[in-house]
C-alpha atoms as a PDB file:
ATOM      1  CA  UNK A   1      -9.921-103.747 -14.890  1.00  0.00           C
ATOM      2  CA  UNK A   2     -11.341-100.547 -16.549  1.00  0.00           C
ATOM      3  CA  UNK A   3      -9.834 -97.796 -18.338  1.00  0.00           C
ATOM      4  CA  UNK A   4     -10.066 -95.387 -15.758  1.00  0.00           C
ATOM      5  CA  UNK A   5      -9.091 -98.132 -13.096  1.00  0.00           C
ATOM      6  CA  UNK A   6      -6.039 -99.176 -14.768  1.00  0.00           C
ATOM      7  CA  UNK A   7      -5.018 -95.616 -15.379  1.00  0.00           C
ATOM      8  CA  UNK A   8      -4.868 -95.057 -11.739  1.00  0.00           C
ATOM      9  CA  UNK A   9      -3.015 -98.190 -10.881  1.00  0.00           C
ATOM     10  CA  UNK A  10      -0.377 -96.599 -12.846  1.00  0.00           C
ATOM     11  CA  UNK A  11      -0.404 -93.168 -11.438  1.00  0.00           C
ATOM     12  CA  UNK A  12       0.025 -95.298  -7.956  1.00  0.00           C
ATOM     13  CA  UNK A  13       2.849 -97.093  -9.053  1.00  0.00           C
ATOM     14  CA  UNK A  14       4.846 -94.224 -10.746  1.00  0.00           C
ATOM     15  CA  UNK A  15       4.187 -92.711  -7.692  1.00  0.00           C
ATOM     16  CA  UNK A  16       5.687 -95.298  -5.835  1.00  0.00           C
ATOM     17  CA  UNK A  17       8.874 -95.136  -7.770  1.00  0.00           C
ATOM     18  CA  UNK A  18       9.821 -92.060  -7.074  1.00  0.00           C
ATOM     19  CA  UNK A  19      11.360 -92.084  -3.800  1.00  0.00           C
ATOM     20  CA  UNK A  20      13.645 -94.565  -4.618  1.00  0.00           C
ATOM     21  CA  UNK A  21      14.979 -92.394  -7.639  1.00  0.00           C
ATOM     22  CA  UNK A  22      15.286 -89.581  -5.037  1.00  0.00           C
ATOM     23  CA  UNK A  23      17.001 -91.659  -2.654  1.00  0.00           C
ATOM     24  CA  UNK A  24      19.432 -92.686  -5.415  1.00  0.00           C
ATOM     25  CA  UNK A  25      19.979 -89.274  -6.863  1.00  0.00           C
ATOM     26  CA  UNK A  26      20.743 -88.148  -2.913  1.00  0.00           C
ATOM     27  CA  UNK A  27      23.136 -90.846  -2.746  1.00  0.00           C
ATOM     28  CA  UNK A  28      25.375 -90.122  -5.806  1.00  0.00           C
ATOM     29  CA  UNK A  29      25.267 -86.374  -5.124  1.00  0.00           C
ATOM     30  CA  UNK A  30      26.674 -87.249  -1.626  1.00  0.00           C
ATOM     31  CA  UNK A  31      29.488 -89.182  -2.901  1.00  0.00           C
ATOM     32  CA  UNK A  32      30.232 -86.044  -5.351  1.00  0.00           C
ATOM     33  CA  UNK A  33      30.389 -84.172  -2.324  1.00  0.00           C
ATOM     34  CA  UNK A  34      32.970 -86.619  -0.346  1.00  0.00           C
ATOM     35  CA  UNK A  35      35.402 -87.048  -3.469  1.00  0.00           C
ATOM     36  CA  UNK A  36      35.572 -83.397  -4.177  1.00  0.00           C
ATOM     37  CA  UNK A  37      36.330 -82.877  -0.752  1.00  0.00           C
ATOM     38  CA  UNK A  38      39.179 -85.272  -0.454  1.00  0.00           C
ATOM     39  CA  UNK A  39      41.008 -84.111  -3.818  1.00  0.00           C
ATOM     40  CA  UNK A  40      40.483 -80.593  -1.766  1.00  0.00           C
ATOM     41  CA  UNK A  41      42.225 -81.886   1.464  1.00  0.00           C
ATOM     42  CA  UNK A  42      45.174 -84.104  -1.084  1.00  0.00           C
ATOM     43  CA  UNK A  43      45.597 -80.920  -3.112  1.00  0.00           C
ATOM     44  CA  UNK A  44      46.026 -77.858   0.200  1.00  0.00           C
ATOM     45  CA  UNK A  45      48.681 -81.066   1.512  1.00  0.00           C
ATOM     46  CA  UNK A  46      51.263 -81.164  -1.636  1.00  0.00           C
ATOM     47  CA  UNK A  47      50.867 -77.309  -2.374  1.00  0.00           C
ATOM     48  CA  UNK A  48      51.642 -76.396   1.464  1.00  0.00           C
ATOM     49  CA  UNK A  49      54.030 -79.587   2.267  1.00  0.00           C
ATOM     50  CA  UNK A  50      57.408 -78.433   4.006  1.00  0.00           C
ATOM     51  CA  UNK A  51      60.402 -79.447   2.094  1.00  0.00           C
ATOM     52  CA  UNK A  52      63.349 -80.213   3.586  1.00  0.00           C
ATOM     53  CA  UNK A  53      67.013 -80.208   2.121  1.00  0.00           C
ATOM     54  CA  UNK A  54      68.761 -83.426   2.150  1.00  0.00           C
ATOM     55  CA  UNK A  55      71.964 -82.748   1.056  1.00  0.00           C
ATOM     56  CA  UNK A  56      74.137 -84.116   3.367  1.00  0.00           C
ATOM     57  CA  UNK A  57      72.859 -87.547   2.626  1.00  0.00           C
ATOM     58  CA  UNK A  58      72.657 -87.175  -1.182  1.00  0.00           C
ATOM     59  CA  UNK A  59      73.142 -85.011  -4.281  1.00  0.00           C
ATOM     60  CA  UNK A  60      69.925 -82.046  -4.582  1.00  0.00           C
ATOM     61  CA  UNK A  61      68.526 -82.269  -7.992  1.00  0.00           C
ATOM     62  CA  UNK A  62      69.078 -79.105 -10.086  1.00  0.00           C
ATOM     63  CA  UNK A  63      67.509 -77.812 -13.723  1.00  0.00           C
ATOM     64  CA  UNK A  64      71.106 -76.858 -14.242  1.00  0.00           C
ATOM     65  CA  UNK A  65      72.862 -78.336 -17.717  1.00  0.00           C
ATOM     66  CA  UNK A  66      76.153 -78.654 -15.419  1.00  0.00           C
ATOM     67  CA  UNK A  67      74.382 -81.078 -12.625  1.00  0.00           C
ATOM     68  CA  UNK A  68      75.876 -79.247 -10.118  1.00  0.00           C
ATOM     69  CA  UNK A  69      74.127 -77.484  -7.077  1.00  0.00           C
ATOM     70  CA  UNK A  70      76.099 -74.317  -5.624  1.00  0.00           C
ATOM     71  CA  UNK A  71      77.443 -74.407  -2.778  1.00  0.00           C
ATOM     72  CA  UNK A  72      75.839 -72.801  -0.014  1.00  0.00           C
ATOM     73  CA  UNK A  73      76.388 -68.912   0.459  1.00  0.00           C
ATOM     74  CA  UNK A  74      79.540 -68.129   2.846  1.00  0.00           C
ATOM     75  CA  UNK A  75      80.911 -65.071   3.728  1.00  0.00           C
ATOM     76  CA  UNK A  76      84.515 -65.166   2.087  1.00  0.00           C
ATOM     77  CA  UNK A  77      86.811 -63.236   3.324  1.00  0.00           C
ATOM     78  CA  UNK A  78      89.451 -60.638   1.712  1.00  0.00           C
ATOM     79  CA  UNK A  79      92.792 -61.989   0.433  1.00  0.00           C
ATOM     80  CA  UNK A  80      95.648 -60.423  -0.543  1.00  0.00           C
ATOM     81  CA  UNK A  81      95.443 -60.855  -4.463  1.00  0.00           C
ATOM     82  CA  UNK A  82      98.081 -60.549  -7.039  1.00  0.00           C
ATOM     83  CA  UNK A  83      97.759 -59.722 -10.650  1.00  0.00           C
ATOM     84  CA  UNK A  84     100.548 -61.009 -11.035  1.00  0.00           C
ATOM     85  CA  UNK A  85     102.736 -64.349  -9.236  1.00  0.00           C
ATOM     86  CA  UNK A  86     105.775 -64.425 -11.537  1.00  0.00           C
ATOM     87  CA  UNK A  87     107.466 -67.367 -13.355  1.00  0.00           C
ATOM     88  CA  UNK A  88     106.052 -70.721 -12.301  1.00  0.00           C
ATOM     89  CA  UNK A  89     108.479 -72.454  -9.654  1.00  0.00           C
ATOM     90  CA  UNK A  90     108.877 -75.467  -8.352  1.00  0.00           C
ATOM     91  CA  UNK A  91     107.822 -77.656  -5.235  1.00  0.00           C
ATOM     92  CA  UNK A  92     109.634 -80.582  -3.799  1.00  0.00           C
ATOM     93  CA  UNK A  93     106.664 -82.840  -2.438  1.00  0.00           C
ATOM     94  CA  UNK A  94     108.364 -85.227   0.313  1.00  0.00           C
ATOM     95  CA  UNK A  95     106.658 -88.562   0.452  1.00  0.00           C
ATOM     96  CA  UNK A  96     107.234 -91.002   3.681  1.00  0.00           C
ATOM     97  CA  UNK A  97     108.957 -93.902   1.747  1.00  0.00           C
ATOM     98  CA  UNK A  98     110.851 -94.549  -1.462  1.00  0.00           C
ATOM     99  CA  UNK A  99     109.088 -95.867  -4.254  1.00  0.00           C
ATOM    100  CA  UNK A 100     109.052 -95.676  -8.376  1.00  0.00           C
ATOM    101  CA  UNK A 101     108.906 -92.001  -9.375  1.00  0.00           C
ATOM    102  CA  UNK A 102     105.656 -92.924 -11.405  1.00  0.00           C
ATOM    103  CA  UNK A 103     103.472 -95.998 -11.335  1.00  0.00           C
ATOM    104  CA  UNK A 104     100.274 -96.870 -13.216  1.00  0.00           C
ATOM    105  CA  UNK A 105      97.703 -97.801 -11.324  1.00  0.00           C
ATOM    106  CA  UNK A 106      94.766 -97.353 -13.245  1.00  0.00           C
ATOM    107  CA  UNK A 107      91.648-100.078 -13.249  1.00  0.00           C
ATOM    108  CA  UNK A 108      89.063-100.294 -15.823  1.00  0.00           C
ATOM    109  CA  UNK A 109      87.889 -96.799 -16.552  1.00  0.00           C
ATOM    110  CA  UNK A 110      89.799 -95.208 -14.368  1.00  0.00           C
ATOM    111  CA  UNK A 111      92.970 -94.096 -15.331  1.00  0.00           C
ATOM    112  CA  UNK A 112      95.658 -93.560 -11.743  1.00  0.00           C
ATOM    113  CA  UNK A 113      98.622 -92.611 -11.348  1.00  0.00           C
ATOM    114  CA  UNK A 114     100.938 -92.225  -8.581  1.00  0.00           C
ATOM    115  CA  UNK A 115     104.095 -90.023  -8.116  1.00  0.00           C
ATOM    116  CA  UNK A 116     106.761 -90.688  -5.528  1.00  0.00           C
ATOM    117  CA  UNK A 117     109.096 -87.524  -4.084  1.00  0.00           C
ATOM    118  CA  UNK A 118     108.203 -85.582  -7.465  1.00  0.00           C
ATOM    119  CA  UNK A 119     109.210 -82.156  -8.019  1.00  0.00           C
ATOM    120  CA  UNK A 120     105.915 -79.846  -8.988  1.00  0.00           C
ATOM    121  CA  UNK A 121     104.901 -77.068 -10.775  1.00  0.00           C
ATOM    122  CA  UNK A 122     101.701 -75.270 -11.549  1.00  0.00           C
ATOM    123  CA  UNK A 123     101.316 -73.220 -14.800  1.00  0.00           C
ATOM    124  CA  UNK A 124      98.953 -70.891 -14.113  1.00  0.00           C
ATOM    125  CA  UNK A 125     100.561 -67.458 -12.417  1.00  0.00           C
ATOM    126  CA  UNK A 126      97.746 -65.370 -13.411  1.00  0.00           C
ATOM    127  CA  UNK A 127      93.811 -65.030 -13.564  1.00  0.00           C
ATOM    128  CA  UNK A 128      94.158 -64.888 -16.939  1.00  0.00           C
ATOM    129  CA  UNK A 129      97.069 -67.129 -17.817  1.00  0.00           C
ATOM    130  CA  UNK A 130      96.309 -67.973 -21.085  1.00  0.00           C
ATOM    131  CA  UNK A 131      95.416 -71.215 -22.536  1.00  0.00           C
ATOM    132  CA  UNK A 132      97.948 -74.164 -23.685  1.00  0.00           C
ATOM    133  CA  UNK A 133      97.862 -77.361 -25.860  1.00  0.00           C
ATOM    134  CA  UNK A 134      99.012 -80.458 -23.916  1.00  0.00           C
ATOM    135  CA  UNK A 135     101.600 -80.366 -26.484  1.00  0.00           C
ATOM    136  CA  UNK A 136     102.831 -77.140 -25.962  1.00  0.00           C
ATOM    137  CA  UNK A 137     103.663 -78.169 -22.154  1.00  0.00           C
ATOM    138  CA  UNK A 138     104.795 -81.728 -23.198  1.00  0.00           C
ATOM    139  CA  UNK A 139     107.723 -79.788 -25.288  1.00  0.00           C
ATOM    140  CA  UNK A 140     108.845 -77.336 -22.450  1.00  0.00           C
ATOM    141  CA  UNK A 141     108.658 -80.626 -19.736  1.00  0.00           C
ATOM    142  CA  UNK A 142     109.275 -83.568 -21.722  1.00  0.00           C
ATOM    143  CA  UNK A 143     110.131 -85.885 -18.919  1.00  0.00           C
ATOM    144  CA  UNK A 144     107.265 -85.277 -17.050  1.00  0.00           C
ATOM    145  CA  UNK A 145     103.969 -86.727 -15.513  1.00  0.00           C
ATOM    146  CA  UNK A 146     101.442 -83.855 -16.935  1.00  0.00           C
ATOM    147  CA  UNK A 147      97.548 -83.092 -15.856  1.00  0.00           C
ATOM    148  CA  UNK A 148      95.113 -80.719 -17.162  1.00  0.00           C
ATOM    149  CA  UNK A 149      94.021 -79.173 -13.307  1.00  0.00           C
ATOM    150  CA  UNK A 150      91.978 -76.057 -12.738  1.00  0.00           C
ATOM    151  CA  UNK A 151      89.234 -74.757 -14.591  1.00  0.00           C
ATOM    152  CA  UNK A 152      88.695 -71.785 -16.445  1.00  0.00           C
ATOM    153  CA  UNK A 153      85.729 -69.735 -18.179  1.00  0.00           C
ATOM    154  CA  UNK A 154      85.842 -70.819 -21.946  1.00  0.00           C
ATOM    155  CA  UNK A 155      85.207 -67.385 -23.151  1.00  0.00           C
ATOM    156  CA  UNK A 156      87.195 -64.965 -20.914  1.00  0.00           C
ATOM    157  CA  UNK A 157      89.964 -67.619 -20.058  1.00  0.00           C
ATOM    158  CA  UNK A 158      90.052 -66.337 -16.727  1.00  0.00           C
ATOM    159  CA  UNK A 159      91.039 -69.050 -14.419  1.00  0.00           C
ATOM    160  CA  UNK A 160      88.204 -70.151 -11.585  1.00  0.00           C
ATOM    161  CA  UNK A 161      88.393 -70.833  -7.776  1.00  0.00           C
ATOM    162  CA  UNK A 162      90.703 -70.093  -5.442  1.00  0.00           C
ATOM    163  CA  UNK A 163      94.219 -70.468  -6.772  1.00  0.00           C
ATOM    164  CA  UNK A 164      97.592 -69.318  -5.814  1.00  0.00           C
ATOM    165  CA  UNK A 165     101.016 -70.023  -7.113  1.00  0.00           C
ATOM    166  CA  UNK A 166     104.468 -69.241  -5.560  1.00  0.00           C
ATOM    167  CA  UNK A 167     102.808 -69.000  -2.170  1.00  0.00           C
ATOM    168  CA  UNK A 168     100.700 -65.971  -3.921  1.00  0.00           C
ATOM    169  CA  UNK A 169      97.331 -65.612  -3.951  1.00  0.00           C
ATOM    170  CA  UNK A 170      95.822 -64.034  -7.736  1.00  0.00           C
ATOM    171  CA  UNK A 171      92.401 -65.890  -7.562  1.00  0.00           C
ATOM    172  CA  UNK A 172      90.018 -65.707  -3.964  1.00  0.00           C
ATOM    173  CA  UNK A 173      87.216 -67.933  -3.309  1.00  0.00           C
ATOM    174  CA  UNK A 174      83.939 -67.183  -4.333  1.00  0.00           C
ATOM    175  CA  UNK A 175      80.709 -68.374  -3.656  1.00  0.00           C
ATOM    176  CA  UNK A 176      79.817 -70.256  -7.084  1.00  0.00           C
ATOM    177  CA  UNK A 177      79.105 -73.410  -8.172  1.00  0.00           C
ATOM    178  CA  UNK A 178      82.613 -74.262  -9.207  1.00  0.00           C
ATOM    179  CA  UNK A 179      85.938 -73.804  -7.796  1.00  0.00           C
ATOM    180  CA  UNK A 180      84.687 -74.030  -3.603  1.00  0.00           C
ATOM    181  CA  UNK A 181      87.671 -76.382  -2.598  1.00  0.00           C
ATOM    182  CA  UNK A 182      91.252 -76.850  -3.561  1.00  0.00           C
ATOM    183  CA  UNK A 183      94.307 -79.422  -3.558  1.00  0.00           C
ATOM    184  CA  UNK A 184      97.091 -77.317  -1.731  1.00  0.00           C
ATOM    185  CA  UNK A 185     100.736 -78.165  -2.062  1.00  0.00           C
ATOM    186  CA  UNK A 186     103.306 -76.481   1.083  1.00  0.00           C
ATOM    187  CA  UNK A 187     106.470 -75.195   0.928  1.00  0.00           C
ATOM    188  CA  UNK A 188     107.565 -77.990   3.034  1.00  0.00           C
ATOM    189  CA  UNK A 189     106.453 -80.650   0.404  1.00  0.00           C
ATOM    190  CA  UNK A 190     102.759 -81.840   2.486  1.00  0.00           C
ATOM    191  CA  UNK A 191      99.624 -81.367   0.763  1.00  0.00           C
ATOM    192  CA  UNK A 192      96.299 -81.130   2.108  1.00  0.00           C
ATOM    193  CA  UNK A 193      93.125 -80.236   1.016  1.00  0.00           C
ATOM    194  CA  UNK A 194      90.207 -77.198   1.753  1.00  0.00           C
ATOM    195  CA  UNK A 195      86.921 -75.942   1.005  1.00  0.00           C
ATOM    196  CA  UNK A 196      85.790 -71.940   1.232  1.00  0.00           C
ATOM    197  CA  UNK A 197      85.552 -72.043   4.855  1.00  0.00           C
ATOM    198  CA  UNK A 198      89.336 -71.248   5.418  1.00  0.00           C
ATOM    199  CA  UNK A 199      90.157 -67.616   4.270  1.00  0.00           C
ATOM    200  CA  UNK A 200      92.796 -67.582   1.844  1.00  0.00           C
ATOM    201  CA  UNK A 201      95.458 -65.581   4.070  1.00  0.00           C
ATOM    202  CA  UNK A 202      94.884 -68.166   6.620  1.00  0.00           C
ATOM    203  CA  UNK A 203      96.193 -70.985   4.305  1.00  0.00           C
ATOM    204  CA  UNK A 204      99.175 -68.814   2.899  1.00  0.00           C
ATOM    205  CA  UNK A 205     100.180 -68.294   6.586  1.00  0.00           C
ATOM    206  CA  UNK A 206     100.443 -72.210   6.929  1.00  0.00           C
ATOM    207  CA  UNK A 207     102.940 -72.744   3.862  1.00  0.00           C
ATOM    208  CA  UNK A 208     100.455 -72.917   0.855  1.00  0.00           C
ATOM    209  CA  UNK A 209     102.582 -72.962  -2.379  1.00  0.00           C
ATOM    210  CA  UNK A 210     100.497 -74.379  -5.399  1.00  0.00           C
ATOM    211  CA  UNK A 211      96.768 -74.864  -5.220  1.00  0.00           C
ATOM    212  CA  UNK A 212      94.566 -76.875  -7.691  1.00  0.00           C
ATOM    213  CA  UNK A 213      90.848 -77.036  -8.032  1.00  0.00           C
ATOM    214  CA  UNK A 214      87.430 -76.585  -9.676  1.00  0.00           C
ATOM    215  CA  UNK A 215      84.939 -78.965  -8.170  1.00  0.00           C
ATOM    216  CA  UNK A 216      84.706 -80.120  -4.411  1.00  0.00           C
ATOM    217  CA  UNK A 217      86.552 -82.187  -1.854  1.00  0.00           C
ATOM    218  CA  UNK A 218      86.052 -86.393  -2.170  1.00  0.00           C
ATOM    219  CA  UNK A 219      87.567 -86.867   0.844  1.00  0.00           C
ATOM    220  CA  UNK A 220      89.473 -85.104   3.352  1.00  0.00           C
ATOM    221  CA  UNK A 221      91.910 -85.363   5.815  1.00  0.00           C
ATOM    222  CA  UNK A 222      91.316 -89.286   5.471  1.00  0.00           C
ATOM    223  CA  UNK A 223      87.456 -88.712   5.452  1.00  0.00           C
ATOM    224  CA  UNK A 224      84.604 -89.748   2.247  1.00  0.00           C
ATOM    225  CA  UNK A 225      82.858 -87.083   2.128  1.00  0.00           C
ATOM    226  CA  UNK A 226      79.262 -87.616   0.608  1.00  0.00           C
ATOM    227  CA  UNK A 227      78.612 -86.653  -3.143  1.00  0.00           C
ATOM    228  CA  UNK A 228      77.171 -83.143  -3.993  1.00  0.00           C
ATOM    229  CA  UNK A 229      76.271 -84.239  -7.485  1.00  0.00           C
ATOM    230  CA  UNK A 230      80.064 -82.791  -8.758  1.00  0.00           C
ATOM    231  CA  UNK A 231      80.834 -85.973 -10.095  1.00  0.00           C
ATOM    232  CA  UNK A 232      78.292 -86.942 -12.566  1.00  0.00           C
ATOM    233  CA  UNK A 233      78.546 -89.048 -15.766  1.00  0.00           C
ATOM    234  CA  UNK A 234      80.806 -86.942 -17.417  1.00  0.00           C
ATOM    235  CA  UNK A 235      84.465 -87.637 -17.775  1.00  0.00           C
ATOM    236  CA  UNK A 236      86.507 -85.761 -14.816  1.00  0.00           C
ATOM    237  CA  UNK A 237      90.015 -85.581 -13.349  1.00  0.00           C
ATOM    238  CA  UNK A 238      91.094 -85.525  -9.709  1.00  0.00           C
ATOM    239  CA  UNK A 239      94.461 -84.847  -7.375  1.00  0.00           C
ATOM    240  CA  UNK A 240      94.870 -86.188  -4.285  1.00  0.00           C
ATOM    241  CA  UNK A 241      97.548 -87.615  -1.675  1.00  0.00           C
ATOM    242  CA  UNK A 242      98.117 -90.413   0.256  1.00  0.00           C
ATOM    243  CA  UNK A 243      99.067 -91.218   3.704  1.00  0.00           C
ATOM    244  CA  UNK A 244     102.306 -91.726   2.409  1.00  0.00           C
ATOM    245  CA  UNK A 245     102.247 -88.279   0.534  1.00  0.00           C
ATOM    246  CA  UNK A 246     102.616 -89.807  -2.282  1.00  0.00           C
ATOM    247  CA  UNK A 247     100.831 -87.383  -5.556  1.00  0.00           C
ATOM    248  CA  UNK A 248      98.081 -89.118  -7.703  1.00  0.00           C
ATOM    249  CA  UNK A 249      96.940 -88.023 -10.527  1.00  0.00           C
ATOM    250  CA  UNK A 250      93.307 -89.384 -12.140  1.00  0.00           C
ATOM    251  CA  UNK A 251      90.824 -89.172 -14.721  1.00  0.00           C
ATOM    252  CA  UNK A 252      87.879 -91.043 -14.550  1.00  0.00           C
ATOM    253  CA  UNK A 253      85.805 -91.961 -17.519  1.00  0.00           C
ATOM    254  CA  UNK A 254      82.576 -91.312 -19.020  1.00  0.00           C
ATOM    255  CA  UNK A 255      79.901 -92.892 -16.716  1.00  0.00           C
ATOM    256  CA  UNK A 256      82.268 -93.958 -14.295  1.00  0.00           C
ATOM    257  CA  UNK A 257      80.870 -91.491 -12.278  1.00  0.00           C
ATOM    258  CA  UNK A 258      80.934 -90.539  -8.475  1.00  0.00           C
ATOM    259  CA  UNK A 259      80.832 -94.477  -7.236  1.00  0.00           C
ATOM    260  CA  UNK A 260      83.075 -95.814  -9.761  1.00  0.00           C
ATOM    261  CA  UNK A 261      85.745 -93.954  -9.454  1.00  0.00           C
ATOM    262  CA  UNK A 262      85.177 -94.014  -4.889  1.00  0.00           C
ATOM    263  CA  UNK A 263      85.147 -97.880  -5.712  1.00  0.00           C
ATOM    264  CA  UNK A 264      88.167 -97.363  -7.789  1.00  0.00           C
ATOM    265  CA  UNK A 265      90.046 -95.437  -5.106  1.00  0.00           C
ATOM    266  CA  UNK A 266      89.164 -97.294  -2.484  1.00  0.00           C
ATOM    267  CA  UNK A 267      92.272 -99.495  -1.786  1.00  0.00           C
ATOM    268  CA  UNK A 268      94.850 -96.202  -2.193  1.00  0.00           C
ATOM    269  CA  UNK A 269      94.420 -94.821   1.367  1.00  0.00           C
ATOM    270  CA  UNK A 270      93.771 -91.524  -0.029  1.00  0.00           C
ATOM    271  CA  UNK A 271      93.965 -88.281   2.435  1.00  0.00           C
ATOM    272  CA  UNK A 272      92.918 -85.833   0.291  1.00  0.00           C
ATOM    273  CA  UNK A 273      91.042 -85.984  -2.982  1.00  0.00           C
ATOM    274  CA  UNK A 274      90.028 -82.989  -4.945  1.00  0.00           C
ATOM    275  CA  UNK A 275      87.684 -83.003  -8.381  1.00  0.00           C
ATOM    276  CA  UNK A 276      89.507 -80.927 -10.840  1.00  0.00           C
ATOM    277  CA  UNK A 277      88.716 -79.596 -14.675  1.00  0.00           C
ATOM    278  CA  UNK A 278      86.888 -82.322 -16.884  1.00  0.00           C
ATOM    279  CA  UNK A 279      84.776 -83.164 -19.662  1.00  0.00           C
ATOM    280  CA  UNK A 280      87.048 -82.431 -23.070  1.00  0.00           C
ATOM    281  CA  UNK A 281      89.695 -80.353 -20.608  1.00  0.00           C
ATOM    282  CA  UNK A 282      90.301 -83.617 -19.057  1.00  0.00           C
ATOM    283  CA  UNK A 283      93.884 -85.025 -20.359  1.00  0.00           C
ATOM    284  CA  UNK A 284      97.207 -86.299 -19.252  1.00  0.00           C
ATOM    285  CA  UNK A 285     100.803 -87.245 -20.563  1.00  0.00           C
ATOM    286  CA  UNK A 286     103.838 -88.731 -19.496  1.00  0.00           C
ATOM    287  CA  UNK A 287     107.044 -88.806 -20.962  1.00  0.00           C
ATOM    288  CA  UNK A 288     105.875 -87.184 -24.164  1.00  0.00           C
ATOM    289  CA  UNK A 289     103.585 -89.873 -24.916  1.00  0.00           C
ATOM    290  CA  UNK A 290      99.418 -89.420 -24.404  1.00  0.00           C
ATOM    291  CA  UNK A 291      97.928 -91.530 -21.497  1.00  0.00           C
ATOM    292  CA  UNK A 292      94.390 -89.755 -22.014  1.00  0.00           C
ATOM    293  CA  UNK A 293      93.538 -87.506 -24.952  1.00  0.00           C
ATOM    294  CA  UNK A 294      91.378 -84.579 -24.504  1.00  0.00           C
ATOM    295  CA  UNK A 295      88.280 -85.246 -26.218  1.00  0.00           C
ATOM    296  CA  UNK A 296      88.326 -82.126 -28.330  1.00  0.00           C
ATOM    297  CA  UNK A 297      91.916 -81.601 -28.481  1.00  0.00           C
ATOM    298  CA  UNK A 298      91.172 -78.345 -26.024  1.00  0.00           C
ATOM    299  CA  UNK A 299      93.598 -75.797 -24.840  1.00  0.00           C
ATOM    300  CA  UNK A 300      93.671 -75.365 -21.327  1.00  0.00           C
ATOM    301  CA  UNK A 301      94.740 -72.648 -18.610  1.00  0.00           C
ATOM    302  CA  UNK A 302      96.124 -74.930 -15.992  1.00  0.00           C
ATOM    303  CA  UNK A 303      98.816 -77.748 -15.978  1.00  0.00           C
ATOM    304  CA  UNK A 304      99.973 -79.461 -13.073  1.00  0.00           C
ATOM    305  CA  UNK A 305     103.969 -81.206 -13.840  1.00  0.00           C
ATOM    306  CA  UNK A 306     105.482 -83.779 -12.162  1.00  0.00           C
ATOM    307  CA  UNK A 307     109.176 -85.168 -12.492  1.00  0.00           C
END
């Protein structure tokens, strides 16, 4: 083959290649294309997704330190409030049969324990009470079953939630992430608990005495009620009654949380079971002598007293 011969032969057969470069660089550019226009369709999808609220199967996650997702805004309505309620009194809590005035029930991390036909008495009178050592109640009620209860703003001690004493209301509800239900104890010794949804009035018309309370309502009126994220790892304490109307009194311990202390419960035929004050307020006595130190040794601005 000649020069010039040869040099054409190779002109033919570059031209020959280049279709099939063309059709690969068509090819790849096409698949570009499609990719681009899937992470398109994946992206629009998340960024205009509909989210729904499951709360009333389980806890909404929350950026707050606390864990706990406010309730839900509802109109409260007015309440006759007192500054002021007077000197703490007592109520006679009637339970259905005789038993031991005080028995320890408590299970592995959970510390329980039940009063029979005890005489109460709430501490706080006043939205800002004040706040107390255990000790300093243990030597005014020495022979006495004793439970840190509501909770209070460290800084102000102004007690939260809705709170009255002496059948007195001198704290409303309010829409807030603490204090939205409450352990009520009658004049005529029953107990019961609520949530925001019954005006305050409404439950001072129907006997209320005493009310405890900072977090929400485990179960009421004989029902589990599911877990709005209240009841996290942190060490908490709890009232509640049971069919019997018998008082109990419980702190849970850290990491117990919500099902450990549900399982823990569980065989008590609880009525009524309100989350009260925790973390270092949490603490109880009885007969002078500690059954649960607060972590901290921290004051407090609510006692409940049994005896």
């Amino acid at each position: 083959m000649t020069v010039k011969n040869k040099k054409r032969s190779q002109r033919t057969d570059a031209n020959r290649s280049k279709p099939k470069k063309t059709k690969r660089k068509t090819l790849f550019i096409s698949i570009i294309v499609i990719l681009l226009l899937i992470s398109s369709g994946i992206a629009y999808t998340v960024l205009h997704a509909k989210h729904t609220n499951s709360s009333a199967v389980k806890p909404q996650k929350t950026s707050s330190s606390n864990g706990i997702v406010a309730s839900s805004s509802v109109a409260i309505a007015p309440a006759d409030v007192k500054e002021d309620t007077g000197d703490a009194g007592w109520v006679k809590v009637k339970s259905k049969k005789k038993l031991d005035k005080f028995t320890d029930l408590s299970v592995q991390g959970v510390t329980i324990y039940r009063a029979n036909n005890p005489k109460v008495l709430k501490t706080a009178t006043a939205q800002i009470p004040g706040t107390f050592m255990m000790s300093d109640i243990v030597a005014k009620y020495p022979d006495s079953l004793i439970l840190n209860t509501s909770g209070f703003d460290m800084n102000s001690g102004q007690i939260v939630g809705f709170q009255i004493n002496n059948g007195q209301v001198f704290s409303n509800w309010s829409n807030t992430a603490y204090g939205s239900a409450a352990f009520v104890i009658n004049k005529d010794g029953s107990a019961k608990g609520y949530d925001l949804t019954t005006p305050a009035d409404e439950i001072v018309k129907k006997g209320a005495q005493q009310s405890y309370g900072f977090g929400s309502i485990l179960i009421k009126d004989g029902v589990i009620l599911p877990n709005d994220g209240t009841v996290n790892w942190m060490i908490h304490s709890y009232i509640g009654n049971d069919a019997d109307n018998n008082i109990y009194l419980i702190i849970s311990d850290t990491s117990v949380g919500y099902d450990g202390t549900m399982a823990a419960v569980a065989n008590l035929n609880l009525q009524n079971l309100v989350v009260l004050d925790g973390g270092g307020s949490s603490q109880m006595s009885l007969n002078g002598q500690t059954i649960f130190a607060s972590q901290d040794g921290r004051p407090v601005a609510d006692f409940i007293v049994l005896r």
